[in-house]
Protein backbone atom coordinates (compact mmCIF):
# COMPACT_ATOMS: atom_id res chain seq x y z
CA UNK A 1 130.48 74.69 102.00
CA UNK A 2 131.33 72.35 104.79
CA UNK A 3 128.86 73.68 107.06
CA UNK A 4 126.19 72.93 104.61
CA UNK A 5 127.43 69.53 103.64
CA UNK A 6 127.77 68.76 108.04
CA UNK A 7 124.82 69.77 108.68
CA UNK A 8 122.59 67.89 106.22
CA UNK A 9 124.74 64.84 107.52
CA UNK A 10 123.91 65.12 111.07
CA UNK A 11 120.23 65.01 109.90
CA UNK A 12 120.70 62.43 107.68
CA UNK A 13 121.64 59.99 110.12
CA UNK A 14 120.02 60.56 112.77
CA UNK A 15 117.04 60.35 110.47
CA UNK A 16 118.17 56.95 109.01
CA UNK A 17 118.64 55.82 112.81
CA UNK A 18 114.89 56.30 113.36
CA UNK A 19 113.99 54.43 109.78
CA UNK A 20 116.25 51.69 111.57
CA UNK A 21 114.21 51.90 114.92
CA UNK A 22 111.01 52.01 113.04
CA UNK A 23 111.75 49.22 110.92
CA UNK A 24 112.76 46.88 113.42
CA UNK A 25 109.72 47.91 115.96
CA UNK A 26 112.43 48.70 118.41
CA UNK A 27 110.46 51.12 120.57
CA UNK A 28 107.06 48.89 119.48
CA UNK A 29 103.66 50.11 117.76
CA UNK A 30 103.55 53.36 119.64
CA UNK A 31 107.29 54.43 119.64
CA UNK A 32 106.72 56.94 117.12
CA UNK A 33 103.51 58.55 118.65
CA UNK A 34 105.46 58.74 121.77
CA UNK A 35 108.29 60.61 120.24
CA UNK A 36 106.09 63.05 118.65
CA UNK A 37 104.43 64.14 121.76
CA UNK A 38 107.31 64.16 123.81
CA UNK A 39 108.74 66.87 121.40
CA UNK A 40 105.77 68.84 121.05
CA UNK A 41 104.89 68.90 124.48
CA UNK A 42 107.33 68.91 126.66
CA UNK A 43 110.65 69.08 124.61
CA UNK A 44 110.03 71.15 122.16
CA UNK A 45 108.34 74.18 124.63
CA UNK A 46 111.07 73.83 126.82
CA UNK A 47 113.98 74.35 123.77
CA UNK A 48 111.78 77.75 122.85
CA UNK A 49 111.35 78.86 126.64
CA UNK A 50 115.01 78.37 127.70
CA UNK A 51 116.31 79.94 123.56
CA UNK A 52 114.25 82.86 123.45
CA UNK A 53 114.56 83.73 127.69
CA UNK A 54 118.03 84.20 127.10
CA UNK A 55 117.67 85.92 123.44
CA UNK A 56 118.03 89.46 122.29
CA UNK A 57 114.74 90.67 121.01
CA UNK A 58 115.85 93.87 119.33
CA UNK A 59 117.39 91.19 116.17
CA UNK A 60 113.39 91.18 115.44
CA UNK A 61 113.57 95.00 114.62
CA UNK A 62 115.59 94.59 111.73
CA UNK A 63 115.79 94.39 107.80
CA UNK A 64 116.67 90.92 107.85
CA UNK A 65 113.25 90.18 110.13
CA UNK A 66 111.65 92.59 107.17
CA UNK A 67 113.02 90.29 104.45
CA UNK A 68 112.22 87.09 106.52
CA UNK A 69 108.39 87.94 107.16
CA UNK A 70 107.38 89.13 103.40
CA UNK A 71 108.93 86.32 102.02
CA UNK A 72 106.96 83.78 104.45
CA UNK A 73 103.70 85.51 104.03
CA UNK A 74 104.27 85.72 99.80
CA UNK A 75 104.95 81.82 99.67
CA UNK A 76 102.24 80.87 101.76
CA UNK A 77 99.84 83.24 100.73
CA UNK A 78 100.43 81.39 97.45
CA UNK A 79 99.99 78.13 98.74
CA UNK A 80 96.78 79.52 100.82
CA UNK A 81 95.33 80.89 97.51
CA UNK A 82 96.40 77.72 96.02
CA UNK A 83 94.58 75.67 98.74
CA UNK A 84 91.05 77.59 98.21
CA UNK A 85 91.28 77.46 94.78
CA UNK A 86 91.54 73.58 94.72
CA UNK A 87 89.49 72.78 98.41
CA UNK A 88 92.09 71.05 100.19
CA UNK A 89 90.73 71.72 102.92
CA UNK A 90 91.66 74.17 106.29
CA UNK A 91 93.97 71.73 107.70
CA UNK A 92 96.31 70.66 104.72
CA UNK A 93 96.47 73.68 103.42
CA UNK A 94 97.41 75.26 107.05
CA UNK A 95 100.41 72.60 106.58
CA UNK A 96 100.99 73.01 103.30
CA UNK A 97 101.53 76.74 104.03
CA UNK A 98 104.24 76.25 107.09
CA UNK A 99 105.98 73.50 104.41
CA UNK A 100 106.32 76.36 101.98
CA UNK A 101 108.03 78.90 104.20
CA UNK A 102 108.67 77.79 107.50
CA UNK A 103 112.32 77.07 107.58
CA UNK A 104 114.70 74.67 109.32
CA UNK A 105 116.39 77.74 111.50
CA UNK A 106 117.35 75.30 114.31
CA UNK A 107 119.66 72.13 113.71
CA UNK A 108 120.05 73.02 110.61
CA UNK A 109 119.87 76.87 110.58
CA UNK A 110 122.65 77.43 113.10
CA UNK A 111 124.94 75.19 111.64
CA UNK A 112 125.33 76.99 108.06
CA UNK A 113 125.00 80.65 109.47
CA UNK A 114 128.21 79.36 111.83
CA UNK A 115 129.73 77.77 109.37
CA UNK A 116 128.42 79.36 105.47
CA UNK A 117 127.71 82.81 107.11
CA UNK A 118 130.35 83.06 110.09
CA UNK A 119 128.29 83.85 112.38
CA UNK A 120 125.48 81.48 114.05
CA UNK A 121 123.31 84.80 115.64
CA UNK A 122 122.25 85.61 111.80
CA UNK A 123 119.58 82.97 111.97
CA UNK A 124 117.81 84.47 115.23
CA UNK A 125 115.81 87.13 113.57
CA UNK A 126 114.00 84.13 111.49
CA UNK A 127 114.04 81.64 114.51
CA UNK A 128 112.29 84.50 116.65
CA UNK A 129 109.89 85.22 113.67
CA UNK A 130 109.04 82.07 113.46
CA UNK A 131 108.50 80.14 117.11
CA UNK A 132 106.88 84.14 118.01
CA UNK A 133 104.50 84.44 115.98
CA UNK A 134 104.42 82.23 112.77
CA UNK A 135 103.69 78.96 115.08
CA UNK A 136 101.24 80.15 117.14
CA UNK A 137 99.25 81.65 114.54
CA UNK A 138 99.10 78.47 112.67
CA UNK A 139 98.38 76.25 115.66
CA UNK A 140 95.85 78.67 116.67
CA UNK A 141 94.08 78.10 113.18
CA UNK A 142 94.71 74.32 113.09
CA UNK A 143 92.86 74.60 117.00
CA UNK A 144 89.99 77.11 115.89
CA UNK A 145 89.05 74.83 113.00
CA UNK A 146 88.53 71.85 114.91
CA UNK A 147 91.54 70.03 114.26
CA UNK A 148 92.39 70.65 117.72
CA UNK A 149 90.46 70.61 120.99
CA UNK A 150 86.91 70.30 120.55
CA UNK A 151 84.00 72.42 122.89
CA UNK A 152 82.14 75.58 122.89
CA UNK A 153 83.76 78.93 120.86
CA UNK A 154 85.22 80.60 123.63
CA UNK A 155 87.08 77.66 124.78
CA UNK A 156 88.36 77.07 121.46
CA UNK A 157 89.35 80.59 120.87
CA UNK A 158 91.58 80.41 124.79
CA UNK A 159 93.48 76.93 123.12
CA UNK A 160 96.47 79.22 122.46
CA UNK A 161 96.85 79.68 126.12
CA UNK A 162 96.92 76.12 126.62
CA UNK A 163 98.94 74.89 123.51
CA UNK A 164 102.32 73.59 125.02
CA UNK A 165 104.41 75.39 121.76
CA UNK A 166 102.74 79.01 122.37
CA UNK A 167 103.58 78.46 126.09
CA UNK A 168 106.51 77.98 125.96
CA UNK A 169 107.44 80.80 123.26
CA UNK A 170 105.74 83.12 124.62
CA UNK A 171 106.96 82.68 128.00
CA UNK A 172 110.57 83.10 126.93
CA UNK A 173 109.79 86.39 125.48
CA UNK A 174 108.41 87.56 128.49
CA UNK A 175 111.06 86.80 130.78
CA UNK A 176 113.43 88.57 127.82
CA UNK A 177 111.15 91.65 127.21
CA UNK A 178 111.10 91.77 131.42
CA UNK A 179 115.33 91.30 131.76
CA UNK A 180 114.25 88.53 133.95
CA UNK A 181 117.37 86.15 134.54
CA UNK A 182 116.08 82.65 135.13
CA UNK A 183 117.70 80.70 138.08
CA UNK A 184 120.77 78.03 137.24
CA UNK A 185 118.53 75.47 138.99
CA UNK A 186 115.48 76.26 136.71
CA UNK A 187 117.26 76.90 133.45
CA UNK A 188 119.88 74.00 133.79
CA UNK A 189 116.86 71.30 133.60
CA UNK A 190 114.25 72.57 131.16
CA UNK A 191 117.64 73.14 128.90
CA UNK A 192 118.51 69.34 128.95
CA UNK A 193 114.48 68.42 128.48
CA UNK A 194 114.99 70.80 125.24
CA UNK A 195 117.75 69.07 124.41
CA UNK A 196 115.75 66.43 123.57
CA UNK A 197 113.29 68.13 121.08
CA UNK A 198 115.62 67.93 117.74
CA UNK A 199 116.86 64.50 118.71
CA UNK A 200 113.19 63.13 119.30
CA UNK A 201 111.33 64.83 116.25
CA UNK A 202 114.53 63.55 113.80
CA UNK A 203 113.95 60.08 115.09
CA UNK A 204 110.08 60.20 114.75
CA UNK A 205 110.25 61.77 111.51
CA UNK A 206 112.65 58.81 110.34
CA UNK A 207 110.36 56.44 111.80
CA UNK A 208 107.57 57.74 109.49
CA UNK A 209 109.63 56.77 106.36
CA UNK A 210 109.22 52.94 106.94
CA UNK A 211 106.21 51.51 104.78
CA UNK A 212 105.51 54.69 103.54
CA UNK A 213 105.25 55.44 99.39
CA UNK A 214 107.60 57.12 97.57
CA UNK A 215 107.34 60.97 98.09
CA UNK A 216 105.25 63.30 96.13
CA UNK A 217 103.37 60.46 95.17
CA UNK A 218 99.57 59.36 95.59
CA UNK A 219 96.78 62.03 96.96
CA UNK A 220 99.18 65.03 98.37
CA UNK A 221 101.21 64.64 95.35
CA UNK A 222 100.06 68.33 93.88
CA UNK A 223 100.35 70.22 97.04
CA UNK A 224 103.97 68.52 97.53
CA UNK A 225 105.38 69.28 94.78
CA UNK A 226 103.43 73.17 95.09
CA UNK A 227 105.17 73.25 99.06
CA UNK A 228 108.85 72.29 98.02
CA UNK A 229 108.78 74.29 94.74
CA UNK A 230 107.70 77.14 97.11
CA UNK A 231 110.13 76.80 99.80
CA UNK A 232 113.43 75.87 97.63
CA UNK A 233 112.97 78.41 94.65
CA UNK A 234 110.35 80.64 95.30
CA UNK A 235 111.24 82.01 98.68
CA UNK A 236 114.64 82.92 98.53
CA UNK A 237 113.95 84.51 95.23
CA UNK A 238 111.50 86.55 96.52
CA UNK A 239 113.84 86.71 100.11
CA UNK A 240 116.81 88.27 97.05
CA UNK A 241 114.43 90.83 95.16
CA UNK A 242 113.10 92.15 98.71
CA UNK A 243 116.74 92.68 99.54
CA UNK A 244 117.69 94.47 96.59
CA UNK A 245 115.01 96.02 95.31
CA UNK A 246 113.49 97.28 98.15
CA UNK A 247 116.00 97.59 100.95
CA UNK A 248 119.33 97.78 98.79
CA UNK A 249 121.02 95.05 100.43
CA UNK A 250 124.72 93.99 99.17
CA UNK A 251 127.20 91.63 100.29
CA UNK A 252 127.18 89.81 103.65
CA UNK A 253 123.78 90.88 104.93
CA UNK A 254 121.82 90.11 101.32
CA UNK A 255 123.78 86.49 101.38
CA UNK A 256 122.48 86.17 105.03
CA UNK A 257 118.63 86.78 104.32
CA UNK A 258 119.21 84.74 100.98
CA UNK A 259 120.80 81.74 102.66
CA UNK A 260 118.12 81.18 105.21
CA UNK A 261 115.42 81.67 103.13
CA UNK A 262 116.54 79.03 101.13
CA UNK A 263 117.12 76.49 104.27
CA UNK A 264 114.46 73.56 104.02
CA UNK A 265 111.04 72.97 105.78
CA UNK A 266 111.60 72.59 109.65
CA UNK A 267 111.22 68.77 110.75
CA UNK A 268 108.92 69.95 113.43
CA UNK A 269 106.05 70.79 110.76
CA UNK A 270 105.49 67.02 111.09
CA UNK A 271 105.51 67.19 114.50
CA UNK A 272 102.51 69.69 114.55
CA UNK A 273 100.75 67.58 111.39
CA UNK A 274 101.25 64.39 113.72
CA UNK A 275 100.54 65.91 116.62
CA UNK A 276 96.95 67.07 115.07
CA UNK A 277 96.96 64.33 112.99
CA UNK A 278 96.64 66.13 109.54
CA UNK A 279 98.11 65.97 106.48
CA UNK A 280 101.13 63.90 107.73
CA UNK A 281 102.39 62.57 104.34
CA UNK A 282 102.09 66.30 103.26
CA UNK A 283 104.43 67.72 105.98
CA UNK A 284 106.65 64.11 105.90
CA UNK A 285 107.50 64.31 102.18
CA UNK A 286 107.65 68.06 101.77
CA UNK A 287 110.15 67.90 104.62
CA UNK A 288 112.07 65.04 102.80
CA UNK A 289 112.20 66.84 99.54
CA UNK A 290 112.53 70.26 100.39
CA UNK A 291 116.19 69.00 102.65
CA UNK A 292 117.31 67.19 99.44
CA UNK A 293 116.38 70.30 96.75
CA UNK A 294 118.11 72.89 99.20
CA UNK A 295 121.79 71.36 98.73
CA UNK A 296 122.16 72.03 95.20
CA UNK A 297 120.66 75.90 96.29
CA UNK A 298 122.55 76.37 99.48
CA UNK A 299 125.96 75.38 97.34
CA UNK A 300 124.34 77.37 94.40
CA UNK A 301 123.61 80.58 96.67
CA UNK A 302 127.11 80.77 98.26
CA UNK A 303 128.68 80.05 95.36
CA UNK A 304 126.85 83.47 93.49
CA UNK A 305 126.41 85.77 96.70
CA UNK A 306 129.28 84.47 98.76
C-alpha cells in the first residue's frame, strides 16, 4: 500500500511544480515546448538505450509478456474500432489507443512492483513490450499518416529509422541481443541525459494544466472518458481472465500481471501527442484521470489478489 500511495506522490508534485512554473511563465512562452522535446528527443531515447542495453530480454518470453500484449491489443482494438466507428480521425484515435493501454511502467511502474509486488524486475516484461514494439508501431503510424514528417512514400515509410524514440529502443536491444557491454565513459553520460526524461515530461505535462478546462470536458470529452474507462477497468479485467482462464495463473504471478495492467496511462503519451501536435487535451486529461481512477484499483487489486 505504501508503494502505491509514494509513488502517486512523487508524481503529484512534481506535476504541481510544473503547474507552478507554467503559471508563473517561469521558463517563458516556450518553456513547455522546450521540455517536451528535450524528453522526446534526447532524454527520453537515451533512458530506453541505456534501460534496455543493460536488460534481460528473455523476461519478453514469458506468460506475463503473454498477458501484457493481449490485454493492450483488446483495449485498443476497442478504442480503434471505437475511433472508425465515430471518425475521429487517424491521429486521435492513434492516441486515444496508447491512453487506453499503454501503461505508466516507469516512475510509476517500478515503484509499486518494488514496493506492492516485492520485486521492481516484474514490470520489465511490460516496459520491454512497450518502448520495443508498442511505441514504435504507433509513432510509425502517427509518421505514415502525415502527422509526422512530410515528403515522398518511401521517405515516410524510413521515418522509423530516424524517430529519436525507435532509435534509441531499438539500439538498446541490439547491444543486449549482441552481449555488447557499453563503456563506463559512454553509459555514465547518456544515463544522466535519461535521467532527465521523467523529470522533464512531469514538468511539461504540469505545465499543460494551467488555463486548460476541466478534464473530460469540451470536444475529446467521449473518447476521454472511452480511454480511462479502458485503461482503469477494462484492461486489468481482461489482464485477470487471460491469467486465469487461459494460462491458470494463481497467487503472486496473477497479482503481478493484474497490478500493472491496472497502472495508469504513461505521462509520455503527451509527450508523443505534443511532440506531433495531436490530440493533446486527449492524451493530457486521459493521463490526469486515468492516475486518479487507478488508486482506488491499485488499493482495490492488492487488497483482493494480494
Amino acid at each position: 500500500m505504501a508503494g502505491v500511495l509514494s509513488g502517486f506522490a512523487v508524481i503529484a508534485i512534481v506535476i504541481a511544480v510544473g503547474y507552478v512554473i507554467g503559471r508563473r511563465g517561469t521558463l517563458g512562452e516556450q518553456g513547455r515546448e522546450v521540455l517536451t522535446r528535450l524528453a522526446f528527443t534526447l532524454a527520453g531515447p537515451a533512458l530506453l538505450f541505456t534501460t534496455l542495453a543493460q536488460a534481460d530480454l528473455s523476461v519478453l518470453f514469458s506468460g506475463r509478456l503473454l498477458v501484457t500484449a493481449l490485454s493492450t491489443a483488446a483495449v485498443a482494438g476497442i478504442f480503434v474500432a471505437v475511433g472508425a466507428l465515430r471518425r475521429w480521425g487517424v491521429g486521435r484515435t492513434t492516441i486515444g489507443a496508447l491512453c487506453s493501454g499503454y501503461v505508466n511502467s516507469g516512475n510509476l511502474g517500478i515503484p509499486i512492483a518494488a514496493y506492492v509486488l516485492g520485486d521492481a524486475s516484474l514490470v520489465a516484461p511490460v516496459l520491454l513490450f512497450q518502448v520495443v514494439l508498442v511505441t514504435p508501431v504507433a509513432l510509425t503510424v502517427l509518421d505514415l499518416s502525415g502527422m509526422g514528417e512530410k515528403g515522398p512514400v518511401w521517405r515516410r515509410a524510413l521515418t522509423p529509422l530516424r524517430n529519436p524514440i525507435a532509435v534509441g529502443s531499438l539500439s538498446g536491444v541490439v547491444v543486449s541481443a549482441a552481449g555488447w557491454k557499453v563503456p563506463g565513459p559512454v553509459l555514465d553520460p547518456l544515463t544522466l541525459i535519461g535521467n532527465m526524461s521523467v523529470p522533464a515530461a512531469l514538468l511539461a505535462f504540469g505545465m499543460s494544466l494551467h488555463g486548460s478546462a476541466f478534464p473530460g470536458r469540451g470536444r475529446d470529452r467521449q473518447p476521454v472518458l472511452l480511454s480511462v474507462a479502458l485503461k482503469s477497468l477494462a484492461q486489468p479485467l481482461i489482464a485477470w481472465a487471460l491469467a486465469t482462464a487461459v494460462l491458470g495463473m494463481h497467487g503472486a504471478p496473477l497479482l503481478d500481471v493484474v497490478v500493472t495492467s491496472a497502472l495508469p496511462s504513461a505521462q509520455n503519451l503527451f509527450t508523443y501527442a505534443s511532440r506531433y501536435q495531436v490530440a493533446e487535451s486527449l492524451a493530457r486529461d486521459s493521463v490526469l484521470l486515468s492516475t486518479i481512477a487507478s488508486v482506488p484499483v491499485l488499493v482495490g487489486v492488492a487488497a483482493l489478489l494480494g
